[in-house]
Protein backbone atom coordinates (compact mmCIF):
# COMPACT_ATOMS: atom_id res chain seq x y z
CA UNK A 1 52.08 -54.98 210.03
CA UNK A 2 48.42 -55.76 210.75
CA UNK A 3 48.20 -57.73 208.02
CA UNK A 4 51.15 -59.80 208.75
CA UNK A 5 49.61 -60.41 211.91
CA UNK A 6 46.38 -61.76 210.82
CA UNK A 7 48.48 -64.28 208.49
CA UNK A 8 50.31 -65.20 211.30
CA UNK A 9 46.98 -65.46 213.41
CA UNK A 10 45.48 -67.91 210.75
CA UNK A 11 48.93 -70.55 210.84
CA UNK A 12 48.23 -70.11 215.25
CA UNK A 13 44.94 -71.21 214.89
CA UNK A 14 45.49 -74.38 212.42
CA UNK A 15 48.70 -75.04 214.49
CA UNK A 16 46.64 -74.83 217.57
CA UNK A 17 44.08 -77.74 216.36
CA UNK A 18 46.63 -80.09 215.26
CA UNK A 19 48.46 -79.74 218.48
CA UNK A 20 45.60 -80.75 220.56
CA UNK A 21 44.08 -83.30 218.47
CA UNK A 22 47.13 -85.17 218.24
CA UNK A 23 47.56 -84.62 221.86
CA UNK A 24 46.87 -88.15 223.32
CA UNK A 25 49.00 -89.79 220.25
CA UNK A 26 52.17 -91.35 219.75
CA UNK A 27 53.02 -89.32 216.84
CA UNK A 28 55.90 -91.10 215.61
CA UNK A 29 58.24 -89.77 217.92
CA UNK A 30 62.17 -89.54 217.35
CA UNK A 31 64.99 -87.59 218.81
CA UNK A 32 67.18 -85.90 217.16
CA UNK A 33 71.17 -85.63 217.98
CA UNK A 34 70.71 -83.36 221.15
CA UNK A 35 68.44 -86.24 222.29
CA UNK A 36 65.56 -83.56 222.27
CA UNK A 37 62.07 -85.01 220.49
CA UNK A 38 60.73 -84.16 217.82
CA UNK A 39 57.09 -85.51 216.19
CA UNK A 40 55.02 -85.50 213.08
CA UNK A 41 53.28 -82.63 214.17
CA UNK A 42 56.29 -80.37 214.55
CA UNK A 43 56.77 -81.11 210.69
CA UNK A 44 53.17 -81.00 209.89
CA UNK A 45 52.98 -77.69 211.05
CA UNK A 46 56.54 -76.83 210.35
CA UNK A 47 55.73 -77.83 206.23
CA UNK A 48 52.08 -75.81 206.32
CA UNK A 49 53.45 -72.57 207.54
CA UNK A 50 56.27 -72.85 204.19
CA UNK A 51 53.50 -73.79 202.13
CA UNK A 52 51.25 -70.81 203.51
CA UNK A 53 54.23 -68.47 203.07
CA UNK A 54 55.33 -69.77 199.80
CA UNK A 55 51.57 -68.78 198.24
CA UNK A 56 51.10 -65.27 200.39
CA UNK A 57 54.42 -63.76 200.24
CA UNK A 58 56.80 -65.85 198.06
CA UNK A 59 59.88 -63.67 198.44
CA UNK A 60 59.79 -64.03 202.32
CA UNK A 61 62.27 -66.54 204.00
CA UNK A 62 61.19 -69.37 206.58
CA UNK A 63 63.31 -70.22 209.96
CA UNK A 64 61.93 -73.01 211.39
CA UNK A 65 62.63 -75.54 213.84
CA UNK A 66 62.09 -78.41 211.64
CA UNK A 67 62.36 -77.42 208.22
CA UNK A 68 63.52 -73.97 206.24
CA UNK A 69 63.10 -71.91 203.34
CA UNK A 70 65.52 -69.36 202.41
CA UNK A 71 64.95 -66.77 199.89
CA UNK A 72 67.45 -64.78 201.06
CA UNK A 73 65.08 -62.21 202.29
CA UNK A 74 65.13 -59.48 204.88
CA UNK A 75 61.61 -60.61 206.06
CA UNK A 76 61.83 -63.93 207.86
CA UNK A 77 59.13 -66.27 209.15
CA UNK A 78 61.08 -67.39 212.45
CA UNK A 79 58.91 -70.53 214.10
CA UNK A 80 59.07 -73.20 216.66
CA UNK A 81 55.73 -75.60 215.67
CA UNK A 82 55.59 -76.83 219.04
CA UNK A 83 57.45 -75.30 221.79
CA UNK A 84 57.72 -77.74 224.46
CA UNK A 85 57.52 -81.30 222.60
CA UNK A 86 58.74 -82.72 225.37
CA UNK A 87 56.01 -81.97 227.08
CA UNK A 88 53.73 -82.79 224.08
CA UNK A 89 55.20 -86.30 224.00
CA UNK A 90 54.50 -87.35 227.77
CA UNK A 91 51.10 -85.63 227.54
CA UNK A 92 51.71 -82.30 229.80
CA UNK A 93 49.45 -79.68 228.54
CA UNK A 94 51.99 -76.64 228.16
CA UNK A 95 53.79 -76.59 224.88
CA UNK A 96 52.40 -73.65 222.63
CA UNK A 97 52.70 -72.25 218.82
CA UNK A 98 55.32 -69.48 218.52
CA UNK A 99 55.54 -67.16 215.12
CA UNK A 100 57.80 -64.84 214.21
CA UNK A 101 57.93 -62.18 211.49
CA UNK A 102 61.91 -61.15 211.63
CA UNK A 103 62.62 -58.43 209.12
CA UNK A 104 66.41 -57.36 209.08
CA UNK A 105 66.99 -59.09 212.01
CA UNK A 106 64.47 -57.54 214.44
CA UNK A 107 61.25 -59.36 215.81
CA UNK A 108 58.41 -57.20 214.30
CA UNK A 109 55.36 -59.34 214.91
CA UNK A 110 55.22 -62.29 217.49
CA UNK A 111 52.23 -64.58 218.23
CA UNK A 112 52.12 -67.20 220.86
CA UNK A 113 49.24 -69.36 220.92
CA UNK A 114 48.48 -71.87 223.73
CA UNK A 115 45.49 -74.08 222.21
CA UNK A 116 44.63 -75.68 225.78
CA UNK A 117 43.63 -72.68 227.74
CA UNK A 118 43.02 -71.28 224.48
CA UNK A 119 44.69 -68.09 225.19
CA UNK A 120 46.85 -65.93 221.94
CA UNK A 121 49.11 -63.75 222.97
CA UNK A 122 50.12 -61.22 220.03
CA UNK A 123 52.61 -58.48 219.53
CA UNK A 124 53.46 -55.47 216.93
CA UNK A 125 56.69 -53.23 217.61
CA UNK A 126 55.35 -50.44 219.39
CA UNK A 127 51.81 -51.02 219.75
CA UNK A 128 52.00 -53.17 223.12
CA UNK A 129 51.19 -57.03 223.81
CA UNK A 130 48.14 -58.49 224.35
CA UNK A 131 46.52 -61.88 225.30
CA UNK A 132 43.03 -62.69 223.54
CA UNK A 133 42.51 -59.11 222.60
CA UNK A 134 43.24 -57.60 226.20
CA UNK A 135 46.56 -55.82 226.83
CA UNK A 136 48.99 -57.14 229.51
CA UNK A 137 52.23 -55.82 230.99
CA UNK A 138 54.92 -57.68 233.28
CA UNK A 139 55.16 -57.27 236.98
CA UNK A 140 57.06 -54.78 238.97
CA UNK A 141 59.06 -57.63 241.25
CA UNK A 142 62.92 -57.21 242.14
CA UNK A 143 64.85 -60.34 242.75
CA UNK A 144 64.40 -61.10 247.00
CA UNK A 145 60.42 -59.88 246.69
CA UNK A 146 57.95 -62.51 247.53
CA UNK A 147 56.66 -64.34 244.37
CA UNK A 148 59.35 -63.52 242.30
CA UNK A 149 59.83 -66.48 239.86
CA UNK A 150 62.60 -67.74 237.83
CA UNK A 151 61.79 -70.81 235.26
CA UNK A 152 64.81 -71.68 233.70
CA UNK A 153 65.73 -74.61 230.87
CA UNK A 154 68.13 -77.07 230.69
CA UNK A 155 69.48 -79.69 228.24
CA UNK A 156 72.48 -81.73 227.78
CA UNK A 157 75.25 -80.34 225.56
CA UNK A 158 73.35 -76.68 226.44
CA UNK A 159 76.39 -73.93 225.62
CA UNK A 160 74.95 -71.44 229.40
CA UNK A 161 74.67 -74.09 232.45
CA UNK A 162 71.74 -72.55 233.83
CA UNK A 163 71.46 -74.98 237.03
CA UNK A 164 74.97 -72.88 238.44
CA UNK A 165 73.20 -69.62 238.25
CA UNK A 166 69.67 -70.93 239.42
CA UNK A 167 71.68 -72.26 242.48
CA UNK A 168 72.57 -69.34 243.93
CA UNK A 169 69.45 -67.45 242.90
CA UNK A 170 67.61 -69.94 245.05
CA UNK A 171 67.68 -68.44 248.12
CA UNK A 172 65.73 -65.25 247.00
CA UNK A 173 63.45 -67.06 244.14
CA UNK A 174 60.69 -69.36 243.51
CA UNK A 175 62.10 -71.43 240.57
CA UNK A 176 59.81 -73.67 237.97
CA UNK A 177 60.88 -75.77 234.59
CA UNK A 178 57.87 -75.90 232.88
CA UNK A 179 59.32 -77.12 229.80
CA UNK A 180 58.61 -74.49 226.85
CA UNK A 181 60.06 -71.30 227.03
CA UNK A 182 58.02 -69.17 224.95
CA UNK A 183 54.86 -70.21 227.44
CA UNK A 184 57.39 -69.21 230.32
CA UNK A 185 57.73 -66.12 228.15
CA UNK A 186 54.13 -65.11 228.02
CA UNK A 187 54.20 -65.47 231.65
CA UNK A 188 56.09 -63.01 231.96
CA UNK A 189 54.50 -60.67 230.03
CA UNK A 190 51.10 -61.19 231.60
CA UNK A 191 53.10 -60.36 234.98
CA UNK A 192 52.55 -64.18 236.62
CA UNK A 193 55.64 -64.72 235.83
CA UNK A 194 59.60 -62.59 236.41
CA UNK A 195 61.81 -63.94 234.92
CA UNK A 196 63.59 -67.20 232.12
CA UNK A 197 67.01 -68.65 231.92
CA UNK A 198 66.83 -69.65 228.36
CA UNK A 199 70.15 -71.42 227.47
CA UNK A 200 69.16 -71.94 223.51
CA UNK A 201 71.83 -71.08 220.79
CA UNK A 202 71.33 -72.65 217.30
CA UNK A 203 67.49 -72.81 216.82
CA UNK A 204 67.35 -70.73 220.14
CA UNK A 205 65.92 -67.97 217.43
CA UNK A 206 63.04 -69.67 216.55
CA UNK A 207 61.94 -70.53 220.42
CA UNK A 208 61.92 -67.13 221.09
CA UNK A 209 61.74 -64.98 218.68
CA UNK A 210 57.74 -64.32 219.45
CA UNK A 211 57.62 -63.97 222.68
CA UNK A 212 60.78 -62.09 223.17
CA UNK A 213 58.47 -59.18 221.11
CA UNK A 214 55.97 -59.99 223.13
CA UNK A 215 57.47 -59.53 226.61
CA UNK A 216 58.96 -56.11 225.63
CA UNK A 217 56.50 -54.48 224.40
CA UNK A 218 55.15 -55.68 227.91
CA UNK A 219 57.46 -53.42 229.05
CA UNK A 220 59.93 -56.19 230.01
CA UNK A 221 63.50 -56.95 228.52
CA UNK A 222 64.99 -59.80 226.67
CA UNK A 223 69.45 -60.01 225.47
CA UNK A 224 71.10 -62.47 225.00
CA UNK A 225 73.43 -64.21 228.20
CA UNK A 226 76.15 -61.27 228.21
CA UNK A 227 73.61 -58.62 228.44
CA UNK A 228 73.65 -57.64 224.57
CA UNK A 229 70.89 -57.15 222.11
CA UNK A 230 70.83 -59.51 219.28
CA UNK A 231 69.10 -60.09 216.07
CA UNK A 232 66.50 -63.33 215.29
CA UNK A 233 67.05 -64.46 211.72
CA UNK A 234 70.27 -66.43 213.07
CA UNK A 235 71.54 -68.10 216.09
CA UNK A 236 71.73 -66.62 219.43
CA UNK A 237 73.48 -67.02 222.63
CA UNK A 238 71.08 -67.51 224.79
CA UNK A 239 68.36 -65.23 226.55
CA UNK A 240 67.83 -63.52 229.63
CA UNK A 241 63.90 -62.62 229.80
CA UNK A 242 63.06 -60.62 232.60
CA UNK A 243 59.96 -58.17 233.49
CA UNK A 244 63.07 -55.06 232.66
CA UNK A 245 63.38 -53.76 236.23
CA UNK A 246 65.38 -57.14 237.32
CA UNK A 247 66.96 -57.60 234.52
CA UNK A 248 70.32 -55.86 235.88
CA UNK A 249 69.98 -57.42 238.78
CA UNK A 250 69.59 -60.81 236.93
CA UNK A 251 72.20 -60.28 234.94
CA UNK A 252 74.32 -60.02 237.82
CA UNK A 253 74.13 -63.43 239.10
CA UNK A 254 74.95 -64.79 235.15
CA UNK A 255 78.19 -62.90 234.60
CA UNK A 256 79.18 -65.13 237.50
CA UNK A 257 78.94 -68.13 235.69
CA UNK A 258 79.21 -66.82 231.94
CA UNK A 259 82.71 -65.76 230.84
């Protein structure tokens, strides 16, 4: 797998520069029928990672949040160009790369790259996550314990109404909407942050894949909103990323509100 890391190292790094020299620009900006943006870099970066794949491993399949590629292979490139182009678009510095290698449905490799504090957080199944070379792990916090934090997402038409469930966490959490999930994510796993409400179903794969690798091998935990495991080449329905020892205790306060 080290190899498919250092591919997916090399489409981080390119994705990084075009996402901060474009920073300050319009970049053609449209929305798409969930009123959610989307710009020219998304499908810049969306297009070079199928090009990149097409040449290196031509049988693979591509997932992304712009634009796929289907083989009909097992191994699946599972991306979101720009996680947080919302952010991008009013010039908020928090959106990231996230890049997943999927293979039969499980995340395998995950990178997560935030180009302004230059920081890449990387994962392997079973060999731990690290940021910039370092290894991190999540925070011990239970839900009530001071400086446990919830960031949560929201959109219309979103399938999990995550503002019911955030409201009656309130009184024992710090809350935040940062506006990209997978940097919420990797928050999590570096232990700064405990825990994400992540409401995403289609293309709720490819914001997540990554960093859901990524926080587990933390040593957090990541299902979906009913408290199952679920595979990344497809849909989901929704996440619950916590640092694993509130994650029951999270998962509590959803089955309220999730039927």
């Amino acid at each position: 797998m080290e190899e498919y890391l250092d591919f997916a190292l090399d489409i981080a790094k390119y994705a990084g520069e075009e996402i901060k020299n474009n920073f300050s620009s319009t970049n053609n900006i449209i929305f798409k029928s969930d009123r959610t943006p989307v710009t020219e870099v998304d499908k810049k970066i969306n297009h070079y990672l199928i090009e990149k794949v097409n040449e290196k491993y031509p049988d693979h399949s591509v997932i992304g949040e712009e634009e796929i590629s289907s083989n009909t292979s097992d191994y699946v490139w599972v991306c979101d160009p720009v996680d947080g182009t919302g952010m991008f678009t009013n010039s908020v510095p928090v959106c990231v790369f996230s890049l997943a290698l999927v293979v039969d449905g499980e995340v395998q490799v995950g990178v997560v790259y935030d180009p302004f504090l230059d920081k890449m957080y990387t994962a392997i199944k079973g060999k731990g996550a690290y940021c910039n070379g370092e290894k991190i792990h999540v925070n011990d916090k239970h839900v009530g314990d001071l400086g446990y934090r919830v960031n949560y997402e929201m959109w219309n038409n979103a399938k999990f109404d995550t503002m019911e469930i955030v409201h009656d966490m309130l009184p024992k959490v710090r809350i935040s909407n940062i506006g990209s999930v997978a940097r919420s994510c990797v928050a999590i796993a570096s232990g700064d942050f405990s825990c994400d409400l992540f409401p995403g179903v289609d293309h709720g794969n490819c914001d997540i894949a990554a960093s859901s690798l990524i926080v587990e091998e933390a040593g957090g935990k990541v299902t979906d909103f009913y408290g199952d495991i679920q595979k990344y080449d497809k849909a989901i329905n929704g996440a619950i990323i916590t640092n694993g020892v509130s994650h029951d205790e999270v998962l509590e306060y959803v089955k309220k509100y999730v039927k």
